[in-house]
C-alpha atoms as a PDB file:
ATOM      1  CA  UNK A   1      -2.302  16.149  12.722  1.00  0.00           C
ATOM      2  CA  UNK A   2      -2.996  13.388  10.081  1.00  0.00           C
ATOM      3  CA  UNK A   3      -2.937   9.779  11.256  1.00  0.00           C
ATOM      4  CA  UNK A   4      -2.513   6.830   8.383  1.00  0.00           C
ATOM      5  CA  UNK A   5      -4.132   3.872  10.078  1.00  0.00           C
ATOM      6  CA  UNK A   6      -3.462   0.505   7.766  1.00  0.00           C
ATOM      7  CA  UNK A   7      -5.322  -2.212   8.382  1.00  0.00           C
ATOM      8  CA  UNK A   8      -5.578  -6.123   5.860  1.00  0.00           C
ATOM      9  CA  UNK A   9      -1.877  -7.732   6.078  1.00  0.00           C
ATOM     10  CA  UNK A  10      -1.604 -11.356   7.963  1.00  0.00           C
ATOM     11  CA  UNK A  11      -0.015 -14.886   6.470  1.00  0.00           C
ATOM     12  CA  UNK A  12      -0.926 -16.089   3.460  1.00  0.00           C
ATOM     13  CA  UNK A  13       0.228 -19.005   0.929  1.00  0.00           C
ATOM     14  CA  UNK A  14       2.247 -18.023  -1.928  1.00  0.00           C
ATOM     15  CA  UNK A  15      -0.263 -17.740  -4.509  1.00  0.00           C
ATOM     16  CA  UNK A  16      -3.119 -16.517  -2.404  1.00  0.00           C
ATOM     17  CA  UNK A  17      -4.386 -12.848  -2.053  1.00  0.00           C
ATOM     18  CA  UNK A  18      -4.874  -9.730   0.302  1.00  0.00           C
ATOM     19  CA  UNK A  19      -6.422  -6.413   0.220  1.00  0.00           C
ATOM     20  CA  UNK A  20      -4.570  -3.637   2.255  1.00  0.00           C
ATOM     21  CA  UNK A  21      -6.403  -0.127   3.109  1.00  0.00           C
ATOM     22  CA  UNK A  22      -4.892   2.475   4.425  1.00  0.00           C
ATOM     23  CA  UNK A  23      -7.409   5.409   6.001  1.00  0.00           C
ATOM     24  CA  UNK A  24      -6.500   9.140   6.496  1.00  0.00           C
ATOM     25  CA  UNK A  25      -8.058  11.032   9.188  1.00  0.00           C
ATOM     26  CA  UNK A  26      -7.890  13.607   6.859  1.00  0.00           C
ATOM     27  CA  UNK A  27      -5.918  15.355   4.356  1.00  0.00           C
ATOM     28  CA  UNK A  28      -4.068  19.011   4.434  1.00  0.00           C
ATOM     29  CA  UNK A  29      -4.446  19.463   1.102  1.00  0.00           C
ATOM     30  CA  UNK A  30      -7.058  19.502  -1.296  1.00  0.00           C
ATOM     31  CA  UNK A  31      -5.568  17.558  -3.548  1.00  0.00           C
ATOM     32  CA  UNK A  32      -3.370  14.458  -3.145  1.00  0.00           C
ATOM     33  CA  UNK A  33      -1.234  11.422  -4.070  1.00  0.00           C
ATOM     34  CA  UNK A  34      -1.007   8.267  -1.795  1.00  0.00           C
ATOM     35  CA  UNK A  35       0.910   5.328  -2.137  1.00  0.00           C
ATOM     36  CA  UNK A  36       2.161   2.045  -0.814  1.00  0.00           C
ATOM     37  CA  UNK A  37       5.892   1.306   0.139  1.00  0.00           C
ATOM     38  CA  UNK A  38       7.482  -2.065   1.391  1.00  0.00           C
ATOM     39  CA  UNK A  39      10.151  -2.942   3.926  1.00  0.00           C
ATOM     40  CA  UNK A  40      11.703  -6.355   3.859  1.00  0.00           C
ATOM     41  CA  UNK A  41      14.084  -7.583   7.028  1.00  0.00           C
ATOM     42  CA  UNK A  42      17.904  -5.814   6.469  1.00  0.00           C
ATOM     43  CA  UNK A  43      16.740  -4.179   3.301  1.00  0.00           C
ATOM     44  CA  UNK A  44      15.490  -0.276   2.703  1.00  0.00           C
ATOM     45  CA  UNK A  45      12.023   0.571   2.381  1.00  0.00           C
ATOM     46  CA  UNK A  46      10.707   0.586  -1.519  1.00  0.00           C
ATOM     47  CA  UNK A  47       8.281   1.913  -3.716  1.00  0.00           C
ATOM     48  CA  UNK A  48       5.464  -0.258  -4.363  1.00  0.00           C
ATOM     49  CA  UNK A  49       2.391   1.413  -6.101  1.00  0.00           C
ATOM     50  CA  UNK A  50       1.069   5.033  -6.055  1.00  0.00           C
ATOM     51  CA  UNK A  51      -2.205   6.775  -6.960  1.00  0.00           C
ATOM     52  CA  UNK A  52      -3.386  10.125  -8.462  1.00  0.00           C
ATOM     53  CA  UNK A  53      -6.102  12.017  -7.185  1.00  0.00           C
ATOM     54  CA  UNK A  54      -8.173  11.336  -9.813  1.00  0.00           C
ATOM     55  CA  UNK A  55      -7.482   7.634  -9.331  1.00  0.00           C
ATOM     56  CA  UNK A  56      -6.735   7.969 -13.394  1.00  0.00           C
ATOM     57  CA  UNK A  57      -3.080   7.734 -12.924  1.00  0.00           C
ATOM     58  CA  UNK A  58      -1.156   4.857 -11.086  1.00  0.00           C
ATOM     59  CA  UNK A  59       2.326   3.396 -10.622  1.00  0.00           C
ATOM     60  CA  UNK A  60       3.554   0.588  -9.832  1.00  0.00           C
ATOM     61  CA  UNK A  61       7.220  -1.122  -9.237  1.00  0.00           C
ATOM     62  CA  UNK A  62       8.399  -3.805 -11.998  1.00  0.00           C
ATOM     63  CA  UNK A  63       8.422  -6.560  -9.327  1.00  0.00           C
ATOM     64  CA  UNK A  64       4.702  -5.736  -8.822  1.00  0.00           C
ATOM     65  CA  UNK A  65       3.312  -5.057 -12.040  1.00  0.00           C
ATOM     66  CA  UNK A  66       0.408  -7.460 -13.119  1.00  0.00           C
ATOM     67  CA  UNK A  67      -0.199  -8.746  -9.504  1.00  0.00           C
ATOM     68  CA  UNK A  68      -1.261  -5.811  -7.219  1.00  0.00           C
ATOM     69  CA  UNK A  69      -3.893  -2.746  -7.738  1.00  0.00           C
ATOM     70  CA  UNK A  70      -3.885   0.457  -6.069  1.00  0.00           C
ATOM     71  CA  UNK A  71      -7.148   2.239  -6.333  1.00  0.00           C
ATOM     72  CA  UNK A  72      -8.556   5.511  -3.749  1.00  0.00           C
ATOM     73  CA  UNK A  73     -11.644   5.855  -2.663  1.00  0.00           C
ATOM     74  CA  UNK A  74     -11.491   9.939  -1.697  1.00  0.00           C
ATOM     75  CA  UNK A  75     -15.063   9.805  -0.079  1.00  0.00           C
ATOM     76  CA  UNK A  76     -13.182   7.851   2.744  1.00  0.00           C
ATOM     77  CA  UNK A  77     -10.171   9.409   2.506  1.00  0.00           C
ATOM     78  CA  UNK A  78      -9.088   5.623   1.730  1.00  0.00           C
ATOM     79  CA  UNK A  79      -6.235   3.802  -0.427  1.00  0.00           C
ATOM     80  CA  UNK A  80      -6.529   0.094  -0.983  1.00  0.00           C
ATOM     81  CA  UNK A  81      -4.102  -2.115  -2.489  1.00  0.00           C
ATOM     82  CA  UNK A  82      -5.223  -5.248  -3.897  1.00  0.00           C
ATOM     83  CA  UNK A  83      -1.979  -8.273  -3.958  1.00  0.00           C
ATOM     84  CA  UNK A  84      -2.856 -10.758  -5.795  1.00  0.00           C
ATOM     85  CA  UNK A  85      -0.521 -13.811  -6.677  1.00  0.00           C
ATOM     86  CA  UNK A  86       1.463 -13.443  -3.718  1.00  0.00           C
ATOM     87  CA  UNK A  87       5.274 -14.236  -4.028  1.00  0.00           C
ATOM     88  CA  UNK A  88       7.250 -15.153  -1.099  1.00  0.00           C
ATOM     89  CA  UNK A  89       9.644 -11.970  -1.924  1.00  0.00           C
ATOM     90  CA  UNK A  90       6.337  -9.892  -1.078  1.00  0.00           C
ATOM     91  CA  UNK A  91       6.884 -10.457   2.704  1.00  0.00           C
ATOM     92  CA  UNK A  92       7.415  -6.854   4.312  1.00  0.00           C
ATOM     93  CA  UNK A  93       5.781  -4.415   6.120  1.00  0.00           C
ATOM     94  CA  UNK A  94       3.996  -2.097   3.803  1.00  0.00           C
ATOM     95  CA  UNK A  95       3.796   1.322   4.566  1.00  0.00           C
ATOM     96  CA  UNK A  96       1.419   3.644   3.097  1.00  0.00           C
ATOM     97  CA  UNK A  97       1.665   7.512   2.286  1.00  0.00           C
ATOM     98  CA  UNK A  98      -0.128  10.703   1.824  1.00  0.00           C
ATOM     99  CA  UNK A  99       2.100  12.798  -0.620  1.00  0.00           C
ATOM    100  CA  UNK A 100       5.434  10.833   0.253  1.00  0.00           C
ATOM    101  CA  UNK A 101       4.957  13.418   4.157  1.00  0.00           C
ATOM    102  CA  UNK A 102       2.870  11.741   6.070  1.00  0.00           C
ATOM    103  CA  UNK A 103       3.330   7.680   6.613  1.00  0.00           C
ATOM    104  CA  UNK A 104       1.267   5.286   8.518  1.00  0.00           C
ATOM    105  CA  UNK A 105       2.919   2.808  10.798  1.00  0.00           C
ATOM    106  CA  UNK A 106       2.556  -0.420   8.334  1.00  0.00           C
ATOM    107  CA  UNK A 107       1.218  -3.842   8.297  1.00  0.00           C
ATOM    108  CA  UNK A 108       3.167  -6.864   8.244  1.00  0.00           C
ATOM    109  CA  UNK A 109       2.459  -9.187   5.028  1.00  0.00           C
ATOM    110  CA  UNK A 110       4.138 -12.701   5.325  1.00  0.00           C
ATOM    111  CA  UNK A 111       3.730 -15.016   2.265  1.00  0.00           C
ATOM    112  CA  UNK A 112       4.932 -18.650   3.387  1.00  0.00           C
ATOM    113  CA  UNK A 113       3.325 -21.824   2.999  1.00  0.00           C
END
């Protein structure tokens, strides 16, 4: 069984930051992609970022592009997604995912002032 346990969302301003992680309690394979996907209130869930094994190839959405960072540390078995200049549009719970199989069961991320 893998768990996805992600931990960093809360409130925050528009304009202000947050760093979400998202830890595996392991993988099933040796090697891997993991991501980040968003769910807003009455809309579907979306792709946000994603991350190569390697850590030497990422993705991210248009609306994101500029503002957040997705980096792995493999050691851990740990994704991270760094938000920076946080819109209000940005509230959701983010999701993130091991290979687009296994999902963790997100973290709410409100940006209001």
């Amino acid at each position: 069984q893998v768990q996805l346990v992600e931990s960093g969302g809360g409130l925050v301003q528009p304009g202000g930051s947050l760093r979400l992680s998202c830890a595996a309690s392991r993988s099933p394979f040796s090697i891997n992609t993991m991501g980040w996907y968003r769910q807003a209130p009455g809309k579907e869930r979306e792709f946000v970022a994603t991350v190569s094994w390697s850590g030497g190839n990422t993705y991210y959405a248009d609306s994101v592009k500029g503002r957040f960072t997705i980096s792995r540390d493999n050691a851990k078995n740990t994704v991270y997604l760094q938000m920076n200049s946080l819109k209000p549009e940005d509230t959701a719970v983010y999701y993130c995912t091991l290979n687009g199989g296994y999902w963790g069961q997100g973290t709410q991320v409100t940006v209001s002032s």
